[in-house]
Protein backbone atom coordinates (compact mmCIF):
# COMPACT_ATOMS: atom_id res chain seq x y z
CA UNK A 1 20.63 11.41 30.41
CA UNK A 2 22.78 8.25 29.79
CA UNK A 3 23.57 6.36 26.73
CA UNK A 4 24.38 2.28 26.37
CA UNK A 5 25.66 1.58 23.14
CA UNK A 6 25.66 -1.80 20.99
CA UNK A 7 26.16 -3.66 17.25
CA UNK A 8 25.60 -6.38 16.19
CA UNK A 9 26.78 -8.59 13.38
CA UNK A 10 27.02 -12.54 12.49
CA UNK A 11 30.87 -12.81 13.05
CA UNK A 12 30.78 -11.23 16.70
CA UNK A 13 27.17 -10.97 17.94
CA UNK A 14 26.50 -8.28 20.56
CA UNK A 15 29.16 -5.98 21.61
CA UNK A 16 28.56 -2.53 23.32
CA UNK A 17 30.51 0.59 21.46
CA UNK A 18 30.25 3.12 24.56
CA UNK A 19 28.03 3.62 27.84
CA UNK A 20 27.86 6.58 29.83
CA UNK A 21 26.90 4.60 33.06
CA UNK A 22 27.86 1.26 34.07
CA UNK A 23 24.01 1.57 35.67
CA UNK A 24 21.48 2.16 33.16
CA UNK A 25 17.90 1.80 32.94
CA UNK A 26 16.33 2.72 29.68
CA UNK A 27 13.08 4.12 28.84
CA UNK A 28 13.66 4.05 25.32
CA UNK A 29 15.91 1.73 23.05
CA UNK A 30 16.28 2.54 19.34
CA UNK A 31 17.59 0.22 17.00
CA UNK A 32 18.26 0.21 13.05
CA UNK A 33 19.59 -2.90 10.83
CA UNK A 34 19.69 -4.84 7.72
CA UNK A 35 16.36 -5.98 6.23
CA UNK A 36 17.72 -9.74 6.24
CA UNK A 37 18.90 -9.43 9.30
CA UNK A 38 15.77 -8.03 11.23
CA UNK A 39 13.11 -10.36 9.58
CA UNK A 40 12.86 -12.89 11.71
CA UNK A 41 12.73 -10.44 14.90
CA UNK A 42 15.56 -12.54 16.62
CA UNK A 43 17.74 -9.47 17.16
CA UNK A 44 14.52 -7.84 18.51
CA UNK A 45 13.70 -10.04 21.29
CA UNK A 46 17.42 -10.09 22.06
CA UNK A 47 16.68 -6.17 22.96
CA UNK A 48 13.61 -7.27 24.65
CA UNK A 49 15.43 -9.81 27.26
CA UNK A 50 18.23 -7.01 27.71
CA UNK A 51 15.83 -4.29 28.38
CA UNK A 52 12.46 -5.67 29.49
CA UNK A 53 10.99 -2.70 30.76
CA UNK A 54 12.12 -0.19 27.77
CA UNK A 55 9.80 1.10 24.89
CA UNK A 56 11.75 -0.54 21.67
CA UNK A 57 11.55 1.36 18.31
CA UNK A 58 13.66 0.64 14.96
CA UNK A 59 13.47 -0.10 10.93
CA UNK A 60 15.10 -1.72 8.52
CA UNK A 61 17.53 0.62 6.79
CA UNK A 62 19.68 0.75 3.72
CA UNK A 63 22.78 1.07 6.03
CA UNK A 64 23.53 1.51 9.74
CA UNK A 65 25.49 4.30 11.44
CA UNK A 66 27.03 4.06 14.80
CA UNK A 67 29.73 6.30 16.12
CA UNK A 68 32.15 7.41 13.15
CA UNK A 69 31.20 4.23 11.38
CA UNK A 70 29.21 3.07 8.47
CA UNK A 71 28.17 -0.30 8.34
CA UNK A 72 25.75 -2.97 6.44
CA UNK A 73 24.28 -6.14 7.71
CA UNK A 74 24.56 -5.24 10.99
CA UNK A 75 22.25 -4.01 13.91
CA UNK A 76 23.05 -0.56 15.70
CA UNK A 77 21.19 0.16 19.32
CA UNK A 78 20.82 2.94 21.66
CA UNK A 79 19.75 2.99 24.76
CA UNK A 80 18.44 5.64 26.33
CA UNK A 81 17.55 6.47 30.15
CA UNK A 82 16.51 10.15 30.90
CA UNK A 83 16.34 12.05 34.35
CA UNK A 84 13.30 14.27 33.83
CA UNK A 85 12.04 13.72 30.32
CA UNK A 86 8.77 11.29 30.06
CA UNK A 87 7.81 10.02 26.66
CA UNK A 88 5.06 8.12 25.24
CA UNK A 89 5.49 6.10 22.40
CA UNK A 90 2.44 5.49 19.57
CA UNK A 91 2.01 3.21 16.25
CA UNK A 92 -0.58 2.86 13.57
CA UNK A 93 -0.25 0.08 10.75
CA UNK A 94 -1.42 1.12 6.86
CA UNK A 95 -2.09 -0.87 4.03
CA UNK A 96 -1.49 1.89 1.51
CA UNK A 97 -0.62 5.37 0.69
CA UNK A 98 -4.03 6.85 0.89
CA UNK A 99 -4.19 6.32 4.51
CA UNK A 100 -0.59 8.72 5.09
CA UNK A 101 -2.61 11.43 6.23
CA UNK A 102 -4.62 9.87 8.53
CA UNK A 103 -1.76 7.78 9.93
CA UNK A 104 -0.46 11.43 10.80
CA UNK A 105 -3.56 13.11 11.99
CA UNK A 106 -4.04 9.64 14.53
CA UNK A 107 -0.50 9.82 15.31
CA UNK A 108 -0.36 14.04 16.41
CA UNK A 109 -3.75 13.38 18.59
CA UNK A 110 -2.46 10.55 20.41
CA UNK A 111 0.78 12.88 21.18
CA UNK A 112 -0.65 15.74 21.93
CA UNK A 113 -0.64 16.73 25.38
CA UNK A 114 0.71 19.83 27.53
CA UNK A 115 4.08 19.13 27.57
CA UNK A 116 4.91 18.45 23.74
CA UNK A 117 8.60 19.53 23.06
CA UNK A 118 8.96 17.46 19.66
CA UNK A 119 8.37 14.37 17.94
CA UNK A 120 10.14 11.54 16.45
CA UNK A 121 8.90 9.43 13.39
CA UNK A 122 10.08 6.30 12.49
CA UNK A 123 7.74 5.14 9.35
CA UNK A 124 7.50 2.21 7.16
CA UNK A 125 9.84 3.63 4.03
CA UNK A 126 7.32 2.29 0.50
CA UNK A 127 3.69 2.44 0.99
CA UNK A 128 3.74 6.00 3.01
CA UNK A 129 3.10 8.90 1.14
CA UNK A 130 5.63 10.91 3.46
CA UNK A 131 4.41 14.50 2.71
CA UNK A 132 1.10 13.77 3.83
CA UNK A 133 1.93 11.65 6.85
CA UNK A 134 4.19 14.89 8.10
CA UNK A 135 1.06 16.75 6.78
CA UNK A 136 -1.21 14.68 8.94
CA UNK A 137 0.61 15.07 11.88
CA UNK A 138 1.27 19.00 11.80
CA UNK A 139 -2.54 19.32 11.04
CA UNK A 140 -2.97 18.67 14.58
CA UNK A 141 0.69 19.71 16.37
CA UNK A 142 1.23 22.89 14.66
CA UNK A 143 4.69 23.76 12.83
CA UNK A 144 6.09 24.83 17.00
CA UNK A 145 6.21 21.33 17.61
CA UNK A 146 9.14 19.96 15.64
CA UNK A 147 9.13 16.67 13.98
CA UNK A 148 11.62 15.13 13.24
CA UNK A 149 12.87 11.33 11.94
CA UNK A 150 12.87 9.55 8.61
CA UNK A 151 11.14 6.32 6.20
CA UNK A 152 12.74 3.02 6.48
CA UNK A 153 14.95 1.58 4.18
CA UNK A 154 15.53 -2.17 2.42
CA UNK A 155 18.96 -1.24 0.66
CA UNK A 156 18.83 -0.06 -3.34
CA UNK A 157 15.43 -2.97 -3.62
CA UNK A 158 12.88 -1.05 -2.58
CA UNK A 159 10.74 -3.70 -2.15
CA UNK A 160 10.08 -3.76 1.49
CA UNK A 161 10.81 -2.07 5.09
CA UNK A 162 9.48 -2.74 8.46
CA UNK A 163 8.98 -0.82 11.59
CA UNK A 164 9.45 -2.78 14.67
CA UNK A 165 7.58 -0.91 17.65
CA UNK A 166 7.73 -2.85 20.93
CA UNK A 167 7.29 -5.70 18.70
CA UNK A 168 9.07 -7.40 15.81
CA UNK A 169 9.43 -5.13 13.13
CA UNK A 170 7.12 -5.82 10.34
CA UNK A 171 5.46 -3.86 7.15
CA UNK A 172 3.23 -0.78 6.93
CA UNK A 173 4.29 0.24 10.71
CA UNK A 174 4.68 3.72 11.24
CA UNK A 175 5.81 4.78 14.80
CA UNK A 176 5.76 7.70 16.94
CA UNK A 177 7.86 9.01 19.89
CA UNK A 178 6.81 12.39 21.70
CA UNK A 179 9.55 13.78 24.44
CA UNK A 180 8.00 15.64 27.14
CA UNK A 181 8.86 18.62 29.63
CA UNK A 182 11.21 21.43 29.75
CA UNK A 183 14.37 18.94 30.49
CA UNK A 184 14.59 17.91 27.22
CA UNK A 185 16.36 19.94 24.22
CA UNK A 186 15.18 18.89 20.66
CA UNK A 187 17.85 20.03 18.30
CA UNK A 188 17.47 19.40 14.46
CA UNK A 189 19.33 20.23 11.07
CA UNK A 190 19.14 19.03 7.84
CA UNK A 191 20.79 19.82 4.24
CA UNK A 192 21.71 18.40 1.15
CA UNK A 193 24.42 19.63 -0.91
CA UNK A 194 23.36 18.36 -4.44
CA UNK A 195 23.60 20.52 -7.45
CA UNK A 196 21.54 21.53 -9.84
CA UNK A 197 21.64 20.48 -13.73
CA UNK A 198 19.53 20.88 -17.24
CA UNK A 199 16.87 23.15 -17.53
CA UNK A 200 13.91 24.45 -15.01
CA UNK A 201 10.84 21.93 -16.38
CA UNK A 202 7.02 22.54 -15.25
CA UNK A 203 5.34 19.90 -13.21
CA UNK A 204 2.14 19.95 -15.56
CA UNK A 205 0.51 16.38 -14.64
CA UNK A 206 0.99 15.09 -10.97
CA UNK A 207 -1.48 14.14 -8.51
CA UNK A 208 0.00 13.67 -5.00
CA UNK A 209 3.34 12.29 -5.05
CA UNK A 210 2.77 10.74 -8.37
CA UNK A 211 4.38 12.49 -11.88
CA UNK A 212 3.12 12.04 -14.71
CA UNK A 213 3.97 14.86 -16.99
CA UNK A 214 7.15 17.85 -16.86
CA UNK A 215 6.60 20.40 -20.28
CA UNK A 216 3.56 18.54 -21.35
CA UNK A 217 5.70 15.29 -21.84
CA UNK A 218 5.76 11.53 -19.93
CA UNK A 219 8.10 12.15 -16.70
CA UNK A 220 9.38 8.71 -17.21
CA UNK A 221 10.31 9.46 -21.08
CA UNK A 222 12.16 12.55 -20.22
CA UNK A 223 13.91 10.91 -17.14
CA UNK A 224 15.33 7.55 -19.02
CA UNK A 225 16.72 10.60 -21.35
CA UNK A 226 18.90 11.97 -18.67
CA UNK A 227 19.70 8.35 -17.56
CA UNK A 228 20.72 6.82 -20.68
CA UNK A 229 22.53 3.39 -19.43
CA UNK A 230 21.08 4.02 -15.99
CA UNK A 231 17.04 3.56 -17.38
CA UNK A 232 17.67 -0.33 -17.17
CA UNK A 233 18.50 -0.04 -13.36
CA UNK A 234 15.19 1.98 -12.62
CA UNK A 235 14.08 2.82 -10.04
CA UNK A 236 17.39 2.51 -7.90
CA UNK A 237 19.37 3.82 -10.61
CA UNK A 238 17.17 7.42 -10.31
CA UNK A 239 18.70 7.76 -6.55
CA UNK A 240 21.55 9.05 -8.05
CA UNK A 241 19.75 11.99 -10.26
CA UNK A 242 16.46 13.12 -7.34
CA UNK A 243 14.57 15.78 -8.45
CA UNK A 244 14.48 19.37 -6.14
CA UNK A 245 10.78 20.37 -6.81
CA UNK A 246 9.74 24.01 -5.12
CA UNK A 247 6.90 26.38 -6.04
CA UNK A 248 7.19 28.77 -9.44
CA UNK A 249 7.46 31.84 -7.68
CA UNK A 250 9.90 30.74 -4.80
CA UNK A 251 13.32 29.64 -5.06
CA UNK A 252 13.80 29.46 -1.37
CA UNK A 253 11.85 26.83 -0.23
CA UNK A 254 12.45 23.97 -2.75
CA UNK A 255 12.70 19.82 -1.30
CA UNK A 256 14.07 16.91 -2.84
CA UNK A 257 12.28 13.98 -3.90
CA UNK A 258 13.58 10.23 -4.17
CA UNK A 259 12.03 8.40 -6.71
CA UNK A 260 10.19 4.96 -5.20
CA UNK A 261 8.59 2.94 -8.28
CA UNK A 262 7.88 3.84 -11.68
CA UNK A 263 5.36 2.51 -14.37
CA UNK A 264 5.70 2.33 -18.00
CA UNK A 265 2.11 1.71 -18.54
CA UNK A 266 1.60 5.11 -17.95
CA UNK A 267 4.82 6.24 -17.77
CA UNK A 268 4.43 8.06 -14.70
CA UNK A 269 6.84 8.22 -11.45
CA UNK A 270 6.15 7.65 -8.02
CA UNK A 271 7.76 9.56 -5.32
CA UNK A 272 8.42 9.75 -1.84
CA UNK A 273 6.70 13.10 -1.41
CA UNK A 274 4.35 15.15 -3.01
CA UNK A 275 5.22 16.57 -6.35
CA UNK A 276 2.87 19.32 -6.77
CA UNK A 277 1.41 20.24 -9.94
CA UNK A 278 2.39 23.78 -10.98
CA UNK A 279 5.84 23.13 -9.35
CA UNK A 280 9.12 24.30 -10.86
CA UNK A 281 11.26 20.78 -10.96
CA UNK A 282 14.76 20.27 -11.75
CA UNK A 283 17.51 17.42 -11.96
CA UNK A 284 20.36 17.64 -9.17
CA UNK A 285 23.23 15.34 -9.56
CA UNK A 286 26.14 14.86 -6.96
CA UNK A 287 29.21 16.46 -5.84
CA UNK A 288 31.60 14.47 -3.34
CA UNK A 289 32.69 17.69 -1.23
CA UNK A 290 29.38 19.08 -1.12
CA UNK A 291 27.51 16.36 0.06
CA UNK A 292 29.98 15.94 2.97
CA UNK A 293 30.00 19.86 3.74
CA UNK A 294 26.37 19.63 3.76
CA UNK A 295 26.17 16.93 6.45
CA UNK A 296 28.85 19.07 8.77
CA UNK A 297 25.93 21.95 8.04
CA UNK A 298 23.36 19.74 9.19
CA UNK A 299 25.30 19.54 12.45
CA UNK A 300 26.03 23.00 12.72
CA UNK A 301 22.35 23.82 12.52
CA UNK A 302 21.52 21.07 15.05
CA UNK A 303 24.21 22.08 17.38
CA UNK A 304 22.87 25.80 17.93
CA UNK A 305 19.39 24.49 18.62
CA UNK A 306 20.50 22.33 21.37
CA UNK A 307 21.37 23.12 24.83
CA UNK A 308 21.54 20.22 27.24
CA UNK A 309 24.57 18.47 29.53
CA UNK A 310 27.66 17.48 28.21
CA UNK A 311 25.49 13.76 27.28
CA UNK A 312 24.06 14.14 24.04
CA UNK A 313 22.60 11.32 21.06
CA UNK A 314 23.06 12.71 17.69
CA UNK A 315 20.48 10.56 15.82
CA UNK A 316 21.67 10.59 12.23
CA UNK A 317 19.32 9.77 8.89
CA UNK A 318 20.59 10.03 5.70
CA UNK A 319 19.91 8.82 2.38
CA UNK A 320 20.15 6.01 0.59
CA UNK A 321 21.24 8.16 -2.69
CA UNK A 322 23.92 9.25 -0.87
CA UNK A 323 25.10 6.45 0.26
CA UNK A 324 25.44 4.94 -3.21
CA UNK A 325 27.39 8.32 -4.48
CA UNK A 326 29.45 8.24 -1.75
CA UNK A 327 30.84 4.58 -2.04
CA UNK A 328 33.17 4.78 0.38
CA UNK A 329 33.42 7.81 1.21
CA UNK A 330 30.25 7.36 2.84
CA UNK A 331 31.62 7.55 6.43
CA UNK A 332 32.94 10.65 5.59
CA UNK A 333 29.70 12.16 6.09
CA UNK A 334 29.23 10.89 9.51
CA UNK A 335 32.94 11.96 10.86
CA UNK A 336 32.04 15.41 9.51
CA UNK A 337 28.90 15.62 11.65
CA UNK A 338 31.24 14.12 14.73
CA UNK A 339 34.02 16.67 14.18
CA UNK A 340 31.62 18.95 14.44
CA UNK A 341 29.37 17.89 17.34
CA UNK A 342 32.56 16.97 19.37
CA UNK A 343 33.69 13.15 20.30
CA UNK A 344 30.99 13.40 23.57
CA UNK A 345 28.31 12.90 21.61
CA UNK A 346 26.77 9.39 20.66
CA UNK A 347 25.61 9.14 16.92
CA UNK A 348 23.29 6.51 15.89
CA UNK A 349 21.41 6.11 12.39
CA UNK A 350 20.44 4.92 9.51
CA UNK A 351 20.10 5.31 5.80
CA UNK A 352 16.72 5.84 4.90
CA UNK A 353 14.45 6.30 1.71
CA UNK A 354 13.06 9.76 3.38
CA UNK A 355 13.87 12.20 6.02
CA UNK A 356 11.82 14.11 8.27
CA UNK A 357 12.83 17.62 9.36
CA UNK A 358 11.77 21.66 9.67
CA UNK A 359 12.48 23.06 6.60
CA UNK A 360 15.94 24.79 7.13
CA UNK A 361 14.53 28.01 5.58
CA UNK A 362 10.81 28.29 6.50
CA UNK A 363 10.73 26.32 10.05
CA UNK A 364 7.54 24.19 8.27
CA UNK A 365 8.18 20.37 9.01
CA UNK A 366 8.70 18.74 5.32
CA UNK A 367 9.56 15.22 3.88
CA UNK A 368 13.17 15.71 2.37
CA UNK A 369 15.12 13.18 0.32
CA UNK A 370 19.10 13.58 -0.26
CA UNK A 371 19.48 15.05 2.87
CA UNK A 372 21.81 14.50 5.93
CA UNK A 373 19.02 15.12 8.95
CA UNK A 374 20.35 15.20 12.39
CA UNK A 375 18.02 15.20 15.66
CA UNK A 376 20.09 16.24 18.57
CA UNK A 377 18.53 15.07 21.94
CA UNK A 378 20.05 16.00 25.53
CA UNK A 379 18.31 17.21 28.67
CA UNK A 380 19.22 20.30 30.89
């Protein structure tokens, strides 16, 4: 496998970071940036003339990794050639939320081949119901096919992402990449490191990923509560208190979930990911140190499940929340995931407004918010 390398920004333009070949012909290029930057698909069809013949996939994000290194209004890029891996890249477009589990289901039968060794998503990040697009696609892979990837990002607006596959990026995109063959190792971590706070509540109204009721009372009433200043800021201001939702009877297998939009109409709260009704649901807040040792567990879990050459991309989605907790610290997150991957391998990423992994506890792929997901691609 080799690995080309580039940023851009409006002071410098184009510069590469690190290439593992002066030769390189990609089969894939992946590529993450600013909203404002990636709207007029400029930076795309620079990609295009660079690599004509490559399959190019990439969002808009609320933050770009590269390396050690945070940045924002930038572009990051990978390129990717591989020995003895084929892929095959796929892409549905949907016009609302409804249609996430049938984006999925399209998505997994298109994929699905002999051959199948995992799965990377790269999904339009506001009108995707994210639990039910991983739902979708499982429905036809299985949970031994891991899936892996994350919802694009528009900074702390959330008011709207694009998906940019072998095209210019644009809205309600949801993309698909499925590595094939025994060459290829697929491996994958992700944790959070938020703590709990307040009382366990009862999801007793939702439907889908929409809440309307904890304890018999409006979600959004109860929320602004715990917010005080913060309400006015909704719903950005709610990345910094998600909610960890998990079954009543299970403590093991909780997720959490990113607010998107809220409405005071009904004073309900739309999430990212399902928000079952009959759920246990609880406030987390942050803690600096934890969030950081979680990421550096993320990598550790990726790590063992990958086996390949001493070449290896690290493809790094975190979370907006995160991001805005960590100030800046933020990069701290990414060094620890370095440190403990080891300076050979390439990171690229992106913050995101949903992450797609296995669950770290049950192996089931979920939609997770908060986290610090790491795929960990090589080939052997």
């Amino acid at each position: 496998m080799k690995i080309e390398q580039l940023i851009w920004n409006a002071k410098n333009g184009w510069r590469e970071t690190q290439t593992s070949s002066k030769s390189i012909l990609p089969q894939l290029v992946l590529f993450f940036g600013e909203s404002s930057v990636l709207e007029s698909g400029e930076r795309y069809l620079d990609l295009r003339d660079r690599y004509p013949d490559a399959h190019i996939i990439g969002c808009t994000s609320a933050g770009e990794i590269i390396d050690e290194d945070v940045y924002d209004g930038s572009v990051v890029v990978s390129a990717i050639e591989f020995e003895n891996t084929p892929i095959s890249v796929v892409s549905i477009s949907i016009s609302s939320m409804a249609d996430s589990f049938m984006a999925g289901a399209h998505l997994g039968k298109e994929l699905s081949r002999p051959g199948l060794r995992g799965v990377l998503i790269i999904s339009e990040g506001i009108q995707v119901n994210g639990s039910e697009l991983v739902r979708g696609i499982v429905s036809v892979l299985g949970d031994n096919i891991p899936v892996t990837g994350g919802l694009a990002g528009d900074g702390a607006r959330f008011q709207v992402t694009r998906v940019g596959c072998d095209s210019k990026p644009e809205s309600g995109r949801i993309a698909a990449i499925g590595f094939y063959g025994s060459a290829v190792t697929i491996g994958h971590g992700s944790v959070g490191g938020w703590d709990p706070f307040g009382p366990e509540r009862h999801i007793t109204r939702s439907k889908g990923n929409i809440l309307y009721e904890l304890d018999g009372k409006p979600a959004l009433e109860l929320y602004k509560r715990y917010l005080g200043e913060e309400a006015d800021n909704l719903p950005g201001s709610a990345l910094l208190f998600p909610l960890m939702v998990r079954p009543a009877n299970n403590k093991d297998t909780g997720v959490v979930r990113t607010v998107l939009s809220v409405s005071e109409e009904d004073q309900s709260m739309t999430f990212a990911g399902d928000v079952h009704q009959g759920y246990t649901a609880q406030l987390m807040r942050a803690n600096f140190d934890r969030l950081i040792d979680g990421a550096g567990a993320a990598a550790k879990i990726a790590g063992e499940g990958s086996k390949g050459n001493e070449v290896k991309l690290a493809i790094l989605i975190s979370c907006v929340g995160r991001k805005m907790i960590l100030g800046q610290r933020t990069a701290d997150e990414v060094e620890a995931v370095h440190e403990i991957l080891g300076q050979d391998v390439a990171q690229i990423g992106f913050y995101s407004y949903g992450e797609i992994s296995p669950h770290v506890s049950t192996g089931s792929c979920e939609l997770h918010n908060q986290t610090m997901t790491i795929t960990l691609l090589s080939e052997c």
